[in-house]
PDB file of N, CA and C in Angstrom:
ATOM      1  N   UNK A   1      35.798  -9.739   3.937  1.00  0.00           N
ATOM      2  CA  UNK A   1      36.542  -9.151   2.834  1.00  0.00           C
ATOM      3  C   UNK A   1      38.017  -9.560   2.950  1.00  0.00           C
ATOM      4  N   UNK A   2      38.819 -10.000   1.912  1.00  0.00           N
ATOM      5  CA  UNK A   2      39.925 -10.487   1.896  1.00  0.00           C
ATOM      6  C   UNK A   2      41.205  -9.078   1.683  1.00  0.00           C
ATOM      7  N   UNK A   3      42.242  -9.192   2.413  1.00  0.00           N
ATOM      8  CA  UNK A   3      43.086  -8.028   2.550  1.00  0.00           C
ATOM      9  C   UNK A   3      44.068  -8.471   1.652  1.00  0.00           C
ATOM     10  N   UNK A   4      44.860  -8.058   1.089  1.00  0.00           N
ATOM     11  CA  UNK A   4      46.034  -7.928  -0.044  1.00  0.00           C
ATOM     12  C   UNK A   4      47.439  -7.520   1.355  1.00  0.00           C
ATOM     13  N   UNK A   5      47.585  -8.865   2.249  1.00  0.00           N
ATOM     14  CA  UNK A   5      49.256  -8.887   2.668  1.00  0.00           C
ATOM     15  C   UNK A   5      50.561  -8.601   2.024  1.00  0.00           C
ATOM     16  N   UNK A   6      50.736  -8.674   0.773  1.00  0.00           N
ATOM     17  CA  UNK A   6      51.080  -8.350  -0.321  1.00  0.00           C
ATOM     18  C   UNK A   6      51.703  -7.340  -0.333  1.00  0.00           C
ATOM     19  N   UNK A   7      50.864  -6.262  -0.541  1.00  0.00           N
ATOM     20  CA  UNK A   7      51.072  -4.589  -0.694  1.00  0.00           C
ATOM     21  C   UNK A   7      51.896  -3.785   0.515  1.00  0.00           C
ATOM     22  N   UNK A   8      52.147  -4.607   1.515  1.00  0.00           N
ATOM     23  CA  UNK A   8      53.733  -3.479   2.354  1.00  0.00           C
ATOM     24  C   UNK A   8      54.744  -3.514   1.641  1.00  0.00           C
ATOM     25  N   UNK A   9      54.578  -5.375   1.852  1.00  0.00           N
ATOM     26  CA  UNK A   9      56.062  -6.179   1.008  1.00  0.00           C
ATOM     27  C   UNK A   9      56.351  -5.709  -0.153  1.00  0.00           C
ATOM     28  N   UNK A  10      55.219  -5.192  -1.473  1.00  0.00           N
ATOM     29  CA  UNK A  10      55.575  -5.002  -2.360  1.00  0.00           C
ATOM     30  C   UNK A  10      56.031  -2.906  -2.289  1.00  0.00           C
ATOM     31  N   UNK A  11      55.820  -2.608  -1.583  1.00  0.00           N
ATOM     32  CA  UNK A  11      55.828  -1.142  -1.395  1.00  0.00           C
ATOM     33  C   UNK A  11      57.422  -0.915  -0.845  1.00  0.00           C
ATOM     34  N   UNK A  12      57.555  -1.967   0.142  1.00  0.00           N
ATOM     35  CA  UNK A  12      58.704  -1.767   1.050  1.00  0.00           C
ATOM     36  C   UNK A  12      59.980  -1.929   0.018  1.00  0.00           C
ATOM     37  N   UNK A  13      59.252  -3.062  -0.831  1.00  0.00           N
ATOM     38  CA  UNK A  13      60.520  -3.631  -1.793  1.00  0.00           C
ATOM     39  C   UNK A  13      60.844  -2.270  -2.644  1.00  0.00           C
ATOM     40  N   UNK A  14      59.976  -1.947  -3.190  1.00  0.00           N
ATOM     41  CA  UNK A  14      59.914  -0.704  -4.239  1.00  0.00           C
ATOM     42  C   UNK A  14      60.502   0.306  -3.700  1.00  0.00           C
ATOM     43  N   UNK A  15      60.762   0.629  -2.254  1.00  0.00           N
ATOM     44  CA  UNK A  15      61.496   2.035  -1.662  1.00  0.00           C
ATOM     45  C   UNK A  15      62.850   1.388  -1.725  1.00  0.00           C
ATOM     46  N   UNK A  16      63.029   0.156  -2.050  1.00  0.00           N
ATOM     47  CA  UNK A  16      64.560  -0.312  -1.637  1.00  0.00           C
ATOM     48  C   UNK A  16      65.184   0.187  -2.617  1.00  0.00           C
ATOM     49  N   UNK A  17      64.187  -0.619  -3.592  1.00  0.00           N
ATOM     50  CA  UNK A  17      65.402  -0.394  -5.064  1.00  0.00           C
ATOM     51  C   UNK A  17      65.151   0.914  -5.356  1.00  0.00           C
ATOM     52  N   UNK A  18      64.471   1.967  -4.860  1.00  0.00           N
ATOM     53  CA  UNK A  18      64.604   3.400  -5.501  1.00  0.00           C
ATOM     54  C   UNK A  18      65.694   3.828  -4.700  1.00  0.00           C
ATOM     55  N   UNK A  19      66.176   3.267  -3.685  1.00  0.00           N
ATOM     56  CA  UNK A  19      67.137   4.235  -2.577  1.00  0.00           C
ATOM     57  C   UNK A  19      68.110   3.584  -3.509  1.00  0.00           C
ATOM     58  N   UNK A  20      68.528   1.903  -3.862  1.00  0.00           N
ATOM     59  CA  UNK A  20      69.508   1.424  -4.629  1.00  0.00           C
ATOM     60  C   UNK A  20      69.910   2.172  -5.225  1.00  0.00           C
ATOM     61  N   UNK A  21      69.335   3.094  -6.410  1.00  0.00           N
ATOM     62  CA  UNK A  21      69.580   3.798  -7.703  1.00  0.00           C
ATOM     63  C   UNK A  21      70.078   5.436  -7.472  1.00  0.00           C
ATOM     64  N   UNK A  22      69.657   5.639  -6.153  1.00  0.00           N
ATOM     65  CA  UNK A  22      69.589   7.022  -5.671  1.00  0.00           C
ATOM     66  C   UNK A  22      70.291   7.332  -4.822  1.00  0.00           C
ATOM     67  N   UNK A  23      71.056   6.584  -3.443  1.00  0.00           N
ATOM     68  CA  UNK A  23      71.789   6.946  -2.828  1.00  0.00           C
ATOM     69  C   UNK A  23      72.856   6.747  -3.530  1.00  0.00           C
ATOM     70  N   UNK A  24      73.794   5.988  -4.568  1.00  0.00           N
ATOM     71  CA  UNK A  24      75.035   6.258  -4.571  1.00  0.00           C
ATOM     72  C   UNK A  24      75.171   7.578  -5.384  1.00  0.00           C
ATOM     73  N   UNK A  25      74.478   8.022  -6.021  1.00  0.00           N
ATOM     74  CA  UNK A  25      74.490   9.630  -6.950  1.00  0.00           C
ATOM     75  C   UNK A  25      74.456  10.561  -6.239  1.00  0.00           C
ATOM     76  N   UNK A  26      74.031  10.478  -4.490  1.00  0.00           N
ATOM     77  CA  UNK A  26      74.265  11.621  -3.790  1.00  0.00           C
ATOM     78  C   UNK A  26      75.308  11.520  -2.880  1.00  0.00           C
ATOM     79  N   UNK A  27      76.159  10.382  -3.443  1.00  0.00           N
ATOM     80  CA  UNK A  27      77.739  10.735  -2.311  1.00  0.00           C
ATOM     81  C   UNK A  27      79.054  11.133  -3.328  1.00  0.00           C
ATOM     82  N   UNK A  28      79.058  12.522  -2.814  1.00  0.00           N
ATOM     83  CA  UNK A  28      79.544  13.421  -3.973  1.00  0.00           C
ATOM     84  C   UNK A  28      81.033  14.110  -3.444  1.00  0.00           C
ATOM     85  N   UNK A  29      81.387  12.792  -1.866  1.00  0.00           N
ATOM     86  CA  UNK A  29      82.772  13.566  -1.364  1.00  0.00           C
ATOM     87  C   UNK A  29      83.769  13.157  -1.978  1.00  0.00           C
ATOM     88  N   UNK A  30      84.571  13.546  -2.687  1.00  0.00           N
ATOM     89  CA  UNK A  30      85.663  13.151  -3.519  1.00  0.00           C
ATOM     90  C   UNK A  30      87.191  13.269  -2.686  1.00  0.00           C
ATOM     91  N   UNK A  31      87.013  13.202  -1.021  1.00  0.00           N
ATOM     92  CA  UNK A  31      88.705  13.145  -0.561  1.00  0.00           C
ATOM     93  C   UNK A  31      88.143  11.729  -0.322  1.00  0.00           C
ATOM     94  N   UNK A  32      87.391  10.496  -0.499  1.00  0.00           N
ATOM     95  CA  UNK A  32      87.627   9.218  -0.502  1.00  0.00           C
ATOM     96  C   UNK A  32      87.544   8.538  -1.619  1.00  0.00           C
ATOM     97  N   UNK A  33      88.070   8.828  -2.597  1.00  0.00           N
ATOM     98  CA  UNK A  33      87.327   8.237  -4.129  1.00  0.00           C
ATOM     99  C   UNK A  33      87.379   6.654  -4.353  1.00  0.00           C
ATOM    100  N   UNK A  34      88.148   5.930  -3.449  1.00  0.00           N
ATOM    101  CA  UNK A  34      87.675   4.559  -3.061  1.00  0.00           C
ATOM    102  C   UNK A  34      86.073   4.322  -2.142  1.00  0.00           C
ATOM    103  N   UNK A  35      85.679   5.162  -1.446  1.00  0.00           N
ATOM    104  CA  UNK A  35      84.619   4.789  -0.684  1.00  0.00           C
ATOM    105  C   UNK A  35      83.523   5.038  -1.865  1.00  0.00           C
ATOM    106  N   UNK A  36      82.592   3.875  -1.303  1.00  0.00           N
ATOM    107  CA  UNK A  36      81.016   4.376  -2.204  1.00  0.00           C
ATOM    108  C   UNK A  36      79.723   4.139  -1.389  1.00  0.00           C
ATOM    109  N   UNK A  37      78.885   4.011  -1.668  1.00  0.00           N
ATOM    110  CA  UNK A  37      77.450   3.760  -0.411  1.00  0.00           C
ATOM    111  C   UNK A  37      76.774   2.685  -0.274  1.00  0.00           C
ATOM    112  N   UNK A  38      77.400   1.643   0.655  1.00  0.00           N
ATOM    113  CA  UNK A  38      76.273   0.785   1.163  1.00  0.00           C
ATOM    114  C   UNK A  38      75.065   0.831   1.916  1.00  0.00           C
ATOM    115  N   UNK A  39      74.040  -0.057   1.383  1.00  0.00           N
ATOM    116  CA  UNK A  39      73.152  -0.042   2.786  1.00  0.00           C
ATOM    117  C   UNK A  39      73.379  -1.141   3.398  1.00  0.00           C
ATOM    118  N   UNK A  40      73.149  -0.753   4.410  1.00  0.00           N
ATOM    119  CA  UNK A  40      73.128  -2.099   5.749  1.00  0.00           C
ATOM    120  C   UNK A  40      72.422  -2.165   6.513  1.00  0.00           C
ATOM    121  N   UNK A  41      71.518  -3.086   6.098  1.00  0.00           N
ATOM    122  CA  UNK A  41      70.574  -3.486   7.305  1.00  0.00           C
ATOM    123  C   UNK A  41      70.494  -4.278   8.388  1.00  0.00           C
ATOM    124  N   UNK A  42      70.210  -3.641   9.365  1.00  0.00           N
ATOM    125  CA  UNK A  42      70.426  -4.505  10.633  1.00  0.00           C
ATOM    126  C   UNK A  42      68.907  -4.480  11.460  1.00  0.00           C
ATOM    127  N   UNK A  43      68.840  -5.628  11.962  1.00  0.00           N
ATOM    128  CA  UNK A  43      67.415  -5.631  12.842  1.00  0.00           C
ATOM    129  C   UNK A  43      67.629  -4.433  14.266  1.00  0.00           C
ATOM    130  N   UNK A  44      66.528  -4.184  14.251  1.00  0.00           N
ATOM    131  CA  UNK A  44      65.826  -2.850  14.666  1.00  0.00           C
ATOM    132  C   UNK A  44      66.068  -2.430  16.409  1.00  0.00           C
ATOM    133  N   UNK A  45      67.157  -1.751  16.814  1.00  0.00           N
ATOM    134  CA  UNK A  45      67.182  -2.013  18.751  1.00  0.00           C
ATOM    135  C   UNK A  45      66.253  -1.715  19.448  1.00  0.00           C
ATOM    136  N   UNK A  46      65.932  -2.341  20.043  1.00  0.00           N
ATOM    137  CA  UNK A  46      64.573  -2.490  21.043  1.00  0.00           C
ATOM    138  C   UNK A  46      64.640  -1.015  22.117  1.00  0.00           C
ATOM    139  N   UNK A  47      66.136  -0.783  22.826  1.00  0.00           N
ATOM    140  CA  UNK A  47      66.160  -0.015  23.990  1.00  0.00           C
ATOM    141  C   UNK A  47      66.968   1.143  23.521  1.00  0.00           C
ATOM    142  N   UNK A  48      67.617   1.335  22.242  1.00  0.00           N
ATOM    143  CA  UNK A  48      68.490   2.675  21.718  1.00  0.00           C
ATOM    144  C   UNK A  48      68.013   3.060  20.508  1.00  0.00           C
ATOM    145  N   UNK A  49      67.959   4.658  20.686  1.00  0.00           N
ATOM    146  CA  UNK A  49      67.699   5.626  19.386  1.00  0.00           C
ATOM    147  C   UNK A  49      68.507   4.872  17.682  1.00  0.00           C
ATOM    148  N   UNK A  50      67.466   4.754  17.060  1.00  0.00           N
ATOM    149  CA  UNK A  50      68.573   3.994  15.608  1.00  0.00           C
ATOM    150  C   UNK A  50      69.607   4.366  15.329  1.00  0.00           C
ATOM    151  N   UNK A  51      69.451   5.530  15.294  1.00  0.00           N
ATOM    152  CA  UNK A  51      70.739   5.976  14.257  1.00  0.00           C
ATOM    153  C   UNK A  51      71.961   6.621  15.425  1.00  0.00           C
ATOM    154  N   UNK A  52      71.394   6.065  16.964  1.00  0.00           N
ATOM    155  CA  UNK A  52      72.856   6.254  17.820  1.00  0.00           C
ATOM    156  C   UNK A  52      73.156   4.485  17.978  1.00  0.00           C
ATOM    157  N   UNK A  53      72.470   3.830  17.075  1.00  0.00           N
ATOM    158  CA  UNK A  53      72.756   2.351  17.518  1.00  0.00           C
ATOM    159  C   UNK A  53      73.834   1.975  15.339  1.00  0.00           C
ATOM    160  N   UNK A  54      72.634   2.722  14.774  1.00  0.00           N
ATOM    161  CA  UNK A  54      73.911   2.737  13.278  1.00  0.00           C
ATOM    162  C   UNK A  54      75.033   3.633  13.594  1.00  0.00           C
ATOM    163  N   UNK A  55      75.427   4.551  14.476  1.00  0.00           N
ATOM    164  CA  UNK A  55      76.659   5.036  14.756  1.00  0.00           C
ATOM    165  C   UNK A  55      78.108   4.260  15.665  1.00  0.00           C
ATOM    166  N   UNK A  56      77.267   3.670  16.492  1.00  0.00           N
ATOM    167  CA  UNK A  56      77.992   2.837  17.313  1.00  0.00           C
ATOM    168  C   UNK A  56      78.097   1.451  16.661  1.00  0.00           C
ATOM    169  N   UNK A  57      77.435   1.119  15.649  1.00  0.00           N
ATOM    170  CA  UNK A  57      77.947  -0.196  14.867  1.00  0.00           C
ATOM    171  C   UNK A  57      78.994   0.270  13.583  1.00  0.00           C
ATOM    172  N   UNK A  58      79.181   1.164  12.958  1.00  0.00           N
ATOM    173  CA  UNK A  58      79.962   2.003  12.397  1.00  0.00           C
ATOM    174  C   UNK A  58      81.333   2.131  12.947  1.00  0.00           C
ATOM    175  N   UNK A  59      81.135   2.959  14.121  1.00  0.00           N
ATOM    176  CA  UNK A  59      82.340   3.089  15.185  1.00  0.00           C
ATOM    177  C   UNK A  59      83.076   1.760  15.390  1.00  0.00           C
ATOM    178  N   UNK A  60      82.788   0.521  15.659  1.00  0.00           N
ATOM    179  CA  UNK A  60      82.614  -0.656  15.859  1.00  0.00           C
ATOM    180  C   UNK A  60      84.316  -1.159  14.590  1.00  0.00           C
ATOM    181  N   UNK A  61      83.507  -0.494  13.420  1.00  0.00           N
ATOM    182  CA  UNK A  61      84.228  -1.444  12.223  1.00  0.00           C
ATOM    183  C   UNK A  61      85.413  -0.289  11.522  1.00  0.00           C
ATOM    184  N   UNK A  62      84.981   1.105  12.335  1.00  0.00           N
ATOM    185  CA  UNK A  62      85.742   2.450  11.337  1.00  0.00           C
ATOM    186  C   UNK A  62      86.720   2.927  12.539  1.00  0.00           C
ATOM    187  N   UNK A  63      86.546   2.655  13.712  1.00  0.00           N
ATOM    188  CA  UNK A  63      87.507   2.837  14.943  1.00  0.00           C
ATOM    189  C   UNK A  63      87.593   4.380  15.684  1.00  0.00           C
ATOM    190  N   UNK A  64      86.443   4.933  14.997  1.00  0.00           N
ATOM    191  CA  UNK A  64      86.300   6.107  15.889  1.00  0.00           C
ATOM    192  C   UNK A  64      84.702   6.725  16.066  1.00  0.00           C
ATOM    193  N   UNK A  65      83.765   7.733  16.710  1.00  0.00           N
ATOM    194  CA  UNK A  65      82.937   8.049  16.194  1.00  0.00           C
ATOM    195  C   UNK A  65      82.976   9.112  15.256  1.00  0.00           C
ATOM    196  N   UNK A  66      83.928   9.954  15.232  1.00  0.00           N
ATOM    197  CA  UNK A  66      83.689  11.063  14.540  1.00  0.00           C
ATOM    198  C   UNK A  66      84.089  10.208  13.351  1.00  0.00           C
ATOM    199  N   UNK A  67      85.076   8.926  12.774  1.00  0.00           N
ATOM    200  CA  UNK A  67      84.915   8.794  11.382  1.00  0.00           C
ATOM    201  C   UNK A  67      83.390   8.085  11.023  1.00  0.00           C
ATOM    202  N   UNK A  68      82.862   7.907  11.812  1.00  0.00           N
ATOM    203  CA  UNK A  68      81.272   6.550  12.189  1.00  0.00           C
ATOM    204  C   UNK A  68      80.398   7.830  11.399  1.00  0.00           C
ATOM    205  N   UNK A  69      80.376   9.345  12.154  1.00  0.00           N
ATOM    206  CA  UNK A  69      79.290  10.296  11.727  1.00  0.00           C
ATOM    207  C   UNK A  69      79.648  11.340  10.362  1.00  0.00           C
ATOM    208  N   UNK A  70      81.211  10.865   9.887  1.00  0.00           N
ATOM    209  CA  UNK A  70      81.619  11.244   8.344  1.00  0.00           C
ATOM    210  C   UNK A  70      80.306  10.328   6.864  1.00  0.00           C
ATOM    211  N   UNK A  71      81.253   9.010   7.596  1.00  0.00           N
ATOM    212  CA  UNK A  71      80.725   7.954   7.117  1.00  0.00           C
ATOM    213  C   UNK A  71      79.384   8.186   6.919  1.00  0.00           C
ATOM    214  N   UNK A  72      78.375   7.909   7.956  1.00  0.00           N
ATOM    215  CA  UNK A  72      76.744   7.796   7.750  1.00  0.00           C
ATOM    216  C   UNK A  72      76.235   8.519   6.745  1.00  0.00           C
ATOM    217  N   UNK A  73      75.544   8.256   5.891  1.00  0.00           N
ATOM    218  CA  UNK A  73      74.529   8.804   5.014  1.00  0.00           C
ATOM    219  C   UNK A  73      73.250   9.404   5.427  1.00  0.00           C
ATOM    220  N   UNK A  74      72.658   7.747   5.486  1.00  0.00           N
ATOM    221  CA  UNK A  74      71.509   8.436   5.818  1.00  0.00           C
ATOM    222  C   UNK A  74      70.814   7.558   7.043  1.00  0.00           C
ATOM    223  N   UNK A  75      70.255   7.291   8.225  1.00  0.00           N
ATOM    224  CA  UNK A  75      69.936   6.097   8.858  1.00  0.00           C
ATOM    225  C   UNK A  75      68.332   6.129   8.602  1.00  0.00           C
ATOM    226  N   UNK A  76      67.772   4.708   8.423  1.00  0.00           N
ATOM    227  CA  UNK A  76      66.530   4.552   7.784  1.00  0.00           C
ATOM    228  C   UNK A  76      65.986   4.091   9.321  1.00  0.00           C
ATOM    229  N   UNK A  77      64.920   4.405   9.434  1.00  0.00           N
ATOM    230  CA  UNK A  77      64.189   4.066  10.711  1.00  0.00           C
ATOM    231  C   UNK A  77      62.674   3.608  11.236  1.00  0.00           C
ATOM    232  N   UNK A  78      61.946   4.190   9.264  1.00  0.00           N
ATOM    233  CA  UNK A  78      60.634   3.753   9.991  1.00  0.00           C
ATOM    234  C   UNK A  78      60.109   2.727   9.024  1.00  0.00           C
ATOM    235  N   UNK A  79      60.653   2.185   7.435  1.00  0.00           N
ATOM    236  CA  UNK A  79      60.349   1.409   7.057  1.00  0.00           C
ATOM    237  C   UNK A  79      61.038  -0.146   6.679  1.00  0.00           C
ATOM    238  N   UNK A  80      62.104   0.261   7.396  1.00  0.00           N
ATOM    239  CA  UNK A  80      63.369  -0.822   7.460  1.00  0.00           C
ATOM    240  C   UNK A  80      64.302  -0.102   8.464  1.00  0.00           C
ATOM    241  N   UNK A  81      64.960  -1.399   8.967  1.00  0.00           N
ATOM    242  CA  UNK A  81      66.082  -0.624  10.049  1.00  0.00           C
ATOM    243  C   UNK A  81      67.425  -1.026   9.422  1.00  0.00           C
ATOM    244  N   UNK A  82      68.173   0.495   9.222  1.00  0.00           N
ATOM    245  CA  UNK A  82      69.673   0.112   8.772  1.00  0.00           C
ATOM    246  C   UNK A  82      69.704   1.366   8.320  1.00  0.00           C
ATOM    247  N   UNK A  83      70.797   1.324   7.447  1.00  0.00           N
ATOM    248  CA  UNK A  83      71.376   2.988   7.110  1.00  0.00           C
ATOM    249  C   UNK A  83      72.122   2.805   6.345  1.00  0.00           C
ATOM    250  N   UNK A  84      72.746   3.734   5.354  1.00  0.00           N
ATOM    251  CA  UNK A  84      73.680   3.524   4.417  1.00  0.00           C
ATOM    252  C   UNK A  84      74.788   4.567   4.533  1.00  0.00           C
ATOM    253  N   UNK A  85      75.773   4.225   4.246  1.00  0.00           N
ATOM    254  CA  UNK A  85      77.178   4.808   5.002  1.00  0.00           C
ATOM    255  C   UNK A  85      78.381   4.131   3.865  1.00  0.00           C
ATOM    256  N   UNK A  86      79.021   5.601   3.518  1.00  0.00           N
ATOM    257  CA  UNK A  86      80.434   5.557   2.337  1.00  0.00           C
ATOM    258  C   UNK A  86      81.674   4.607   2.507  1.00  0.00           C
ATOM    259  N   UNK A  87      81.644   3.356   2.379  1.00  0.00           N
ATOM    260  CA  UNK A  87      82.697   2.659   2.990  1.00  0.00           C
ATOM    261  C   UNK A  87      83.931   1.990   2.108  1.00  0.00           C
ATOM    262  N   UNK A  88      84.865   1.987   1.817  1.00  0.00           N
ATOM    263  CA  UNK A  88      86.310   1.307   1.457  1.00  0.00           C
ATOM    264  C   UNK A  88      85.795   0.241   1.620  1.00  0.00           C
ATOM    265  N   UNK A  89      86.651  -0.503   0.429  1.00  0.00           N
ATOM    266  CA  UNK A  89      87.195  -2.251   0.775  1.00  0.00           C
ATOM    267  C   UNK A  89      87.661  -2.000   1.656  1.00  0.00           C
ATOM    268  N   UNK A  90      88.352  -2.060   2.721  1.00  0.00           N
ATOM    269  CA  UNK A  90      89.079  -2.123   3.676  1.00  0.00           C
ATOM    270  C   UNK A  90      87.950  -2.159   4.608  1.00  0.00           C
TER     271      UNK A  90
END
């Protein structure tokens, strides 16, 4: 019997673009009204908890952790690895 490989890819794709449409309508903090919500995906750490590995790549580019755990949204972990987090041009 032949399997349909197809159907993650097309499932996985379909959660993307619903988060596309849906996470920026739930970042509703208005003391950054330049920041808005990216996602960012990054391949998946083998030996650290995700979302202490999307905090410390955050920290990385925002220069502290406590602005790293303002920032974070939401960290995605079991059908893509990355997270989306309120960020400035800057």
């Amino acid at each position: 019997m032949r399997t349909n490989n197809f159907l993650p890819t097309i499932v996985l794709a379909q959660t993307f673009l619903l988060f596309s449409f849906l996470i920026p309508s739930m970042a509703v903090d208005s003391s950054s009204s330049d920041a808005q919500v990216h996602i960012v995906y990054v391949e998946k750490p083998e030996a650290q908890d995700p979302e202490a590995f999307h905090i410390q790549t955050l920290t990385a580019v925002l220069g502290t952790e406590d602005a790293a755990k303002q920032a974070l949204v939401y960290s995605y972990k079991h059908a893509a690895s990355g997270f989306s987090a309120k960020l400035t041009p800057d």
